[in-house]
Protein backbone atom coordinates (compact mmCIF):
# COMPACT_ATOMS: atom_id res chain seq x y z
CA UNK A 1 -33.39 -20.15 -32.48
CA UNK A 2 -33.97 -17.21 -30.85
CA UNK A 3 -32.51 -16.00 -27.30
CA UNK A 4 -35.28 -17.51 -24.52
CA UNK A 5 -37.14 -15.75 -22.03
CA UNK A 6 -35.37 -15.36 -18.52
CA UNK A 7 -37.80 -17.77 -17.48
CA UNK A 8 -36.87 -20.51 -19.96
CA UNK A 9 -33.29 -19.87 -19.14
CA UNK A 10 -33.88 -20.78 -15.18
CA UNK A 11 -34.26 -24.76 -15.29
CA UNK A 12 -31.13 -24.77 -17.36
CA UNK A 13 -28.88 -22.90 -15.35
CA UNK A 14 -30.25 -24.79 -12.21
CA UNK A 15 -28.62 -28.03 -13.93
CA UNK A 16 -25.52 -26.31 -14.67
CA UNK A 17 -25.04 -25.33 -11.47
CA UNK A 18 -25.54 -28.95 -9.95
CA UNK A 19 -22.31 -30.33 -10.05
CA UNK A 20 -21.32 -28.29 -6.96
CA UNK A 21 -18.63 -26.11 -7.84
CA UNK A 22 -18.87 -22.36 -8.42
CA UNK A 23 -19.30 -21.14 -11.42
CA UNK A 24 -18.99 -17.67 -12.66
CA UNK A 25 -21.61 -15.47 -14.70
CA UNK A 26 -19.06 -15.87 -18.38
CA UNK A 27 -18.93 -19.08 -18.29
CA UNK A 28 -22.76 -19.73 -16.99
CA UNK A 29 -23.39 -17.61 -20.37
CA UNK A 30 -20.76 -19.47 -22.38
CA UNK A 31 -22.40 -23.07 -21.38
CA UNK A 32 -25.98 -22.13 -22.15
CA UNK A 33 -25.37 -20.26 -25.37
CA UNK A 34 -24.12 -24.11 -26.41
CA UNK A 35 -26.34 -25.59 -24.78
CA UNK A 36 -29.21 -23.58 -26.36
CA UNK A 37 -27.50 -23.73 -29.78
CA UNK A 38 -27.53 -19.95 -30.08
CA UNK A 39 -25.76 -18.44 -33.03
CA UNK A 40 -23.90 -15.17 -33.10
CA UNK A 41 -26.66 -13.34 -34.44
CA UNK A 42 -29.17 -14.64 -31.74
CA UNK A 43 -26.11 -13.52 -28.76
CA UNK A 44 -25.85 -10.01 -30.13
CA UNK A 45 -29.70 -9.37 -30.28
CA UNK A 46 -29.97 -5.51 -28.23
CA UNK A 47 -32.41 -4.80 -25.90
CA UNK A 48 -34.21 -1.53 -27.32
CA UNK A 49 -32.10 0.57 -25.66
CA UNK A 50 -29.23 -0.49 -26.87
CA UNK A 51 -27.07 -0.35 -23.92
CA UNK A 52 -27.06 -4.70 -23.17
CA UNK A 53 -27.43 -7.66 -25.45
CA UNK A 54 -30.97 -9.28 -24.65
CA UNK A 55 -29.21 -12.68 -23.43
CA UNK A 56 -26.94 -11.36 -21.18
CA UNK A 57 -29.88 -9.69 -19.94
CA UNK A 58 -32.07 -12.84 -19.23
CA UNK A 59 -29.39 -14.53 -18.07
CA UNK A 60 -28.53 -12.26 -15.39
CA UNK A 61 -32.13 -12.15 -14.37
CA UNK A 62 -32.24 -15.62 -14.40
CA UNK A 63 -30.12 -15.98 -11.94
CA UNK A 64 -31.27 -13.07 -9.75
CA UNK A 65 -34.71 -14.98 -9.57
CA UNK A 66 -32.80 -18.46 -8.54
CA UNK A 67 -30.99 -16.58 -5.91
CA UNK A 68 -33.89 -14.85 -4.32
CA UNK A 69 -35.82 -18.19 -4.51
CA UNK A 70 -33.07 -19.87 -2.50
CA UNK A 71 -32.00 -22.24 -5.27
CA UNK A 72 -28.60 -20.52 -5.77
CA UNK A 73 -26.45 -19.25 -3.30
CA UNK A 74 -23.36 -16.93 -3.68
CA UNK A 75 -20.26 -17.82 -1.56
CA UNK A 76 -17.95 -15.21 -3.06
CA UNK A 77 -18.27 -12.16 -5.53
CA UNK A 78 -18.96 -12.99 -8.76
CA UNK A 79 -20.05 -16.53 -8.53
CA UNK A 80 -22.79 -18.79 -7.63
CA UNK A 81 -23.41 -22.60 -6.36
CA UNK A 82 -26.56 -24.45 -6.27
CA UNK A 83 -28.02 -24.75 -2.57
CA UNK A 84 -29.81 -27.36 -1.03
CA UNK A 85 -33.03 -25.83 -1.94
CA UNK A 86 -31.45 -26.11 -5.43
CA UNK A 87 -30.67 -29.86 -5.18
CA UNK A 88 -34.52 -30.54 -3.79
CA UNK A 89 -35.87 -29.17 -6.86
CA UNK A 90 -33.78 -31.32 -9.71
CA UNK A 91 -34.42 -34.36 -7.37
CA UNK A 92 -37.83 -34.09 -9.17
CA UNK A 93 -37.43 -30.64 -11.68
CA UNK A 94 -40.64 -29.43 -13.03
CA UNK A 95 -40.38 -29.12 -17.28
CA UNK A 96 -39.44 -25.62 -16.74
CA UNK A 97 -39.00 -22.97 -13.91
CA UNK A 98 -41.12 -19.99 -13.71
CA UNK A 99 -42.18 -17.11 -11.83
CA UNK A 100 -45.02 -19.27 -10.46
CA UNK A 101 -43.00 -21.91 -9.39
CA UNK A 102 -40.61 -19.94 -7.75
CA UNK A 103 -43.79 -18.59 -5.38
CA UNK A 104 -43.79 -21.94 -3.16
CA UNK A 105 -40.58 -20.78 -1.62
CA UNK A 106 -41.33 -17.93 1.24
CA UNK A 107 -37.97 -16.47 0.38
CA UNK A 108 -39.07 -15.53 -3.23
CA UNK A 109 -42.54 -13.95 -1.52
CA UNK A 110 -40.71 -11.63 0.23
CA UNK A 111 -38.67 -10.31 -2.37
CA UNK A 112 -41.53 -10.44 -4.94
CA UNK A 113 -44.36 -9.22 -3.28
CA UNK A 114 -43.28 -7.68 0.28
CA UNK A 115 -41.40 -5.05 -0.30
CA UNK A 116 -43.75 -3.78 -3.60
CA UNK A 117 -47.23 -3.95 -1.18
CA UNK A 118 -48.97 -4.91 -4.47
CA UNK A 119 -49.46 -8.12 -6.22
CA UNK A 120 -51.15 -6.47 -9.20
CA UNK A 121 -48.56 -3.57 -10.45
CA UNK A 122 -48.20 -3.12 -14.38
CA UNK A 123 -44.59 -3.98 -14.47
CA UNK A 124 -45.22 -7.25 -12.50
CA UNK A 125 -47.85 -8.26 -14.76
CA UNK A 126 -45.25 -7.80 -17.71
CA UNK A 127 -42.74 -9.84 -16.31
CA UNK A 128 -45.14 -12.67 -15.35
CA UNK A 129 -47.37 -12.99 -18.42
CA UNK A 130 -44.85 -11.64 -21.31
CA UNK A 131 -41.89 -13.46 -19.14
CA UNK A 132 -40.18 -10.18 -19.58
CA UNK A 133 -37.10 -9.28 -17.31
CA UNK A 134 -38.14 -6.04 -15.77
CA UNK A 135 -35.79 -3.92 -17.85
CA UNK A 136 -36.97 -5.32 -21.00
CA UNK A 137 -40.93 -4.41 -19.25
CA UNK A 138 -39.21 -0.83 -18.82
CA UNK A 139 -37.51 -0.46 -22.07
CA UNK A 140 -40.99 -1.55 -23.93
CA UNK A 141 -43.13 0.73 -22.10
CA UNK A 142 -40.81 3.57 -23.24
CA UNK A 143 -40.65 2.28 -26.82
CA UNK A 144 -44.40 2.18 -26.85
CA UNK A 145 -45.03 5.53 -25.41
CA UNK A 146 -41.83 7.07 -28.24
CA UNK A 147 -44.45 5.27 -30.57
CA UNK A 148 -47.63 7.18 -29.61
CA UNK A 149 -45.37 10.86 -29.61
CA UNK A 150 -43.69 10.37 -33.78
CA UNK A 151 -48.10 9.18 -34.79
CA UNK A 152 -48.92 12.63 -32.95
CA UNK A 153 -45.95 14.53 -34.28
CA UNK A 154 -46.56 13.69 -38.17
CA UNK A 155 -49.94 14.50 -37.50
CA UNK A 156 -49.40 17.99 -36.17
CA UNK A 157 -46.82 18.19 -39.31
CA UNK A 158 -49.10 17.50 -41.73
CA UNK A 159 -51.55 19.53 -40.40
CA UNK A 160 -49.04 22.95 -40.43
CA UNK A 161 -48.26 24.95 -43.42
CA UNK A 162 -45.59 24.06 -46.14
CA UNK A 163 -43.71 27.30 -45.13
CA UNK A 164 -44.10 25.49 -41.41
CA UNK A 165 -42.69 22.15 -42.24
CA UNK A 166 -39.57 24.23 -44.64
CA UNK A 167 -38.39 25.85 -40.74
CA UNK A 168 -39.01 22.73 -39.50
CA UNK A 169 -36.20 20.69 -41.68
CA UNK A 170 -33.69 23.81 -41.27
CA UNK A 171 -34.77 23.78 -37.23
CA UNK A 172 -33.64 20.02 -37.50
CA UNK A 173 -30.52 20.64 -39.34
CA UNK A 174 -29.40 22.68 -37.55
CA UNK A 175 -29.41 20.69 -34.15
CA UNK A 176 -27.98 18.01 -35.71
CA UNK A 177 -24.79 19.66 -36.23
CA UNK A 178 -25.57 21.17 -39.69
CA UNK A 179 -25.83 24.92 -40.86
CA UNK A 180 -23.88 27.10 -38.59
CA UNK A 181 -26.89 29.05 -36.79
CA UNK A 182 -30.48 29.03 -36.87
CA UNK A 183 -29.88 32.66 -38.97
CA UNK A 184 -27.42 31.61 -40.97
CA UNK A 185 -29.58 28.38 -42.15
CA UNK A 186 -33.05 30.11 -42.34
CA UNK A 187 -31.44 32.99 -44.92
CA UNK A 188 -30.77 30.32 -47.35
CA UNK A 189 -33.97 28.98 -47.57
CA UNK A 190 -36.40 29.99 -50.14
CA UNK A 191 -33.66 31.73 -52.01
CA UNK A 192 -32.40 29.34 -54.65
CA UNK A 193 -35.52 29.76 -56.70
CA UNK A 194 -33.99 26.70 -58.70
CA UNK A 195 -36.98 23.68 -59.71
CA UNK A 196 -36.10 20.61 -57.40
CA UNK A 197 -34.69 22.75 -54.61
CA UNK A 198 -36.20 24.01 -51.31
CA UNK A 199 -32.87 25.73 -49.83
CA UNK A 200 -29.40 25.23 -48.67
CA UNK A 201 -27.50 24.78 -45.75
CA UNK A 202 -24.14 24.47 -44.59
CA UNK A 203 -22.70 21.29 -44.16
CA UNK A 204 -20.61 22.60 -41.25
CA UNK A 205 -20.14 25.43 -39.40
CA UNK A 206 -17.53 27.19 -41.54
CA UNK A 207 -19.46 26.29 -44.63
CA UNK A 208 -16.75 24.47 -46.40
CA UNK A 209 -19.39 22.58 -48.38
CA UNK A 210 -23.47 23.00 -48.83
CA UNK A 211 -26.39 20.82 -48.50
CA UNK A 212 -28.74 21.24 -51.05
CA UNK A 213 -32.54 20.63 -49.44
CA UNK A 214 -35.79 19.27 -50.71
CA UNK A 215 -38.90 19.49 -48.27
CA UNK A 216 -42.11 17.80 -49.53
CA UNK A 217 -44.95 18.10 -47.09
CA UNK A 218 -47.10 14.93 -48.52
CA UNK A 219 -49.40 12.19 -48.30
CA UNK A 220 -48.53 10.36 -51.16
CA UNK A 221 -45.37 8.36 -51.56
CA UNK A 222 -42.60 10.63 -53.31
CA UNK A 223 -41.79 8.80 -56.67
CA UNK A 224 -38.92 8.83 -59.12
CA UNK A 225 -39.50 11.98 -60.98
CA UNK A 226 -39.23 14.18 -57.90
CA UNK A 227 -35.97 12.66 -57.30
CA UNK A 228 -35.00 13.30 -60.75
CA UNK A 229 -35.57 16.73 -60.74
CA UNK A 230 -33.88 17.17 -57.71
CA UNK A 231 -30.59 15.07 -58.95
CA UNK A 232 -31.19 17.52 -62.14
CA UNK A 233 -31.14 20.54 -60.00
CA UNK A 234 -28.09 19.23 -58.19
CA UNK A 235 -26.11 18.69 -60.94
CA UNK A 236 -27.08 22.27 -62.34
CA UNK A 237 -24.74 23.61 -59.27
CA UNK A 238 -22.60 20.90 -59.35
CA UNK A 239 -23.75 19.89 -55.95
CA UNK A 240 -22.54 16.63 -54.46
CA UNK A 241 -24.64 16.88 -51.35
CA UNK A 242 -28.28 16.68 -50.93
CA UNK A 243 -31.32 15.73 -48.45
CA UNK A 244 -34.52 15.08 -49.63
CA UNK A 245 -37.41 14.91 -46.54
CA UNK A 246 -40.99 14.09 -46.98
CA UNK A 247 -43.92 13.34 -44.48
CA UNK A 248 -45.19 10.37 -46.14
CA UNK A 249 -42.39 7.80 -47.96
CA UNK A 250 -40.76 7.09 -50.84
CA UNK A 251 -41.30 4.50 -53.94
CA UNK A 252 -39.35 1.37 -53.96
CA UNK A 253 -38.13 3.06 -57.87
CA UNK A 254 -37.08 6.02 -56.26
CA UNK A 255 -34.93 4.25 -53.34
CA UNK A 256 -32.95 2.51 -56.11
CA UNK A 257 -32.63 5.25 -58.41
CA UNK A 258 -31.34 7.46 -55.72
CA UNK A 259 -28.53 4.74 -55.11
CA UNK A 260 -27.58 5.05 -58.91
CA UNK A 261 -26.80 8.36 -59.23
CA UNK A 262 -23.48 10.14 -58.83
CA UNK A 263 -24.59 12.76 -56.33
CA UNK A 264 -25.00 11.84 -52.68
CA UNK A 265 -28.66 11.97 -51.27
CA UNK A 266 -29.89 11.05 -48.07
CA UNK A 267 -33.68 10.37 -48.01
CA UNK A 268 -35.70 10.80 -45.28
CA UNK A 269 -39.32 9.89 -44.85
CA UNK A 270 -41.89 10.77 -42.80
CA UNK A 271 -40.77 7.66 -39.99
CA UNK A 272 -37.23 8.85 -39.90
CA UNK A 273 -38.17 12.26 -39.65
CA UNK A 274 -40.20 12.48 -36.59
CA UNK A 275 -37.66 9.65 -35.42
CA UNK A 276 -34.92 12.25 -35.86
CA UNK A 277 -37.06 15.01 -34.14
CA UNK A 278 -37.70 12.69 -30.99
CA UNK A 279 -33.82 11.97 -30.85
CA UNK A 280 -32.83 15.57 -31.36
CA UNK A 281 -35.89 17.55 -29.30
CA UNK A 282 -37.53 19.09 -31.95
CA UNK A 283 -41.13 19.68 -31.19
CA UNK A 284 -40.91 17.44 -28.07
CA UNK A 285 -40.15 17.97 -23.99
CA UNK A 286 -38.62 15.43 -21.27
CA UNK A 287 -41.95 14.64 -19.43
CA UNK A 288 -40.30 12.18 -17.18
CA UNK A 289 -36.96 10.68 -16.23
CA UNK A 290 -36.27 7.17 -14.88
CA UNK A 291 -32.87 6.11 -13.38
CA UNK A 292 -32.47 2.57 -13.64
CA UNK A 293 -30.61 1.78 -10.65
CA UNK A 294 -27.65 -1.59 -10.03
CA UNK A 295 -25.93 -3.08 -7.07
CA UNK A 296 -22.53 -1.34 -6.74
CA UNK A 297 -20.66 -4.47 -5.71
CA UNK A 298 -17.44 -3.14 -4.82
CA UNK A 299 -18.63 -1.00 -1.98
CA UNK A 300 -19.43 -3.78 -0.57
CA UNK A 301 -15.68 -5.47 -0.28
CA UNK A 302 -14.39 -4.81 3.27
CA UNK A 303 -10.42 -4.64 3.05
């Protein structure tokens, strides 16, 4: 199965908590990964950023939300007991725990709604109907809106002139390490005048070995036969290095024949590419920044 919403995860960790004893956040994880029957796979799910595993995540919120309801209270750093609140509910526990539920308890109104002046704010609403924990509600939002820029980036591609998208690939390159300089790279484009390549680049800075480039500015997916004249072309200057970028995609035929051949190509389609533009601020601007902000717990130790 896969790794439950924060909310699912409350009702459980309420009953793991009612023998009394404190209980730290590893082992809280460690007994409801068994519990739960999650495998290894399920426990290293990412959030979209990356930066935490989705069930450390929910579990962490989980808690938070039992905390701030009054259900769990925290004697010492790092760990947790159930309270008496705590012990009232499992006397008679609902089937599950959830934001609603947790709204009978005055505590939980003032840290849900008080300090926010709204009950109707976007990010609330994705926590309480997608049972997101509010970085996942963050993370989405930003995934969503990275969405919306790469559809209006290979739009305005396609829309530009081959000669456009060709400075566009060296452009990209070159801030991703490749080429030496902007000069450097754009001199060796257009030069080659060989059938199946576009330019060349350095693979480095000092130019100890080239890139051999193919730019196809298309709508249709880019099939075998392009690749094999580009593998021909390679071969013809004993190239072992190529990249081969399109604005549209490439042929299931062409994906395997590229992994056939003896020199190495890196495809990139039209996804990838504005992907790789996003990543590397091609063509794109920070609009906005959000700091995501944590508890700093060890300020908070007196000596």
């Amino acid at each position: 199965m896969s790794v439950p919403d924060f909310q699912s995860l409350m009702l459980p960790m309420l009953k793991f908590a009612s023998d009394g004893k404190e209980h730290s956040m590893s082992e809280t994880r460690e007994y409801l990964a068994k519990e739960l029957s999650l495998s290894d796979a399920d426990l290293k799910e990412m959030l979209p950023s990356g930066r935490q595993t989705k069930f450390v995540n929910r579990v962490a919120w989980a808690k938070v939300y039992l905390s701030q309801a009054g259900l769990l209270e925290s004697p010492g750093r790092g760990v947790f007991k159930i309270s008496e609140n705590g012990r009232k509910v499992l006397s008679n526990p609902p089937d599950k725990i959830t934001v609603k539920y947790l709204e009978q308890f005055p505590e939980f109104l003032e840290f849900r709604y008080e300090r926010k002046g709204s009950r109707t704010s976007k990010l609330e609403y994705e926590v309480y109907e997608q049972a997101a924990t509010p970085e996942e509600a963050l993370e989405q939002a930003a995934e969503n809106l990275r969405e919306e820029v790469a559809h209006q980036l290979i739009k305005l591609i396609k829309n530009n002139s081959p000669d456009f998208f060709e400075k566009l690939v060296v452009e990209l390159l070159v801030k991703m390490g490749y080429g030496g300089s902007i000069k450097d790279a754009g001199q060796a484009i257009g030069q080659s005048g060989d059938e199946g390549i576009d330019g060349i680049i350095k693979e480095d800075k000092l130019g100890l070995d080239l890139i051999y480039i193919q730019a196809k500015r298309w709508e249709a997916p880019v099939g075998r036969p392009e690749l094999q004249k580009f593998v021909g072309a390679l071969h013809g200057k004993r190239a072992k290095k190529g990249v081969f970028i399109t604005t549209s995609s490439f042929s299931q035929q062409a994906v395997e024949y590229v992994n056939q051949v003896d020199p190495n190509i890196v495809l990139i389609d039209g996804e990838r590419l504005v992907d790789l533009m996003i990543d590397y601020n091609l063509g794109v601007s920070v609009a906005n920044t959000i700091e995501i902000k944590k508890i700093d717990s060890d300020y908070f130790l007196e000596e």
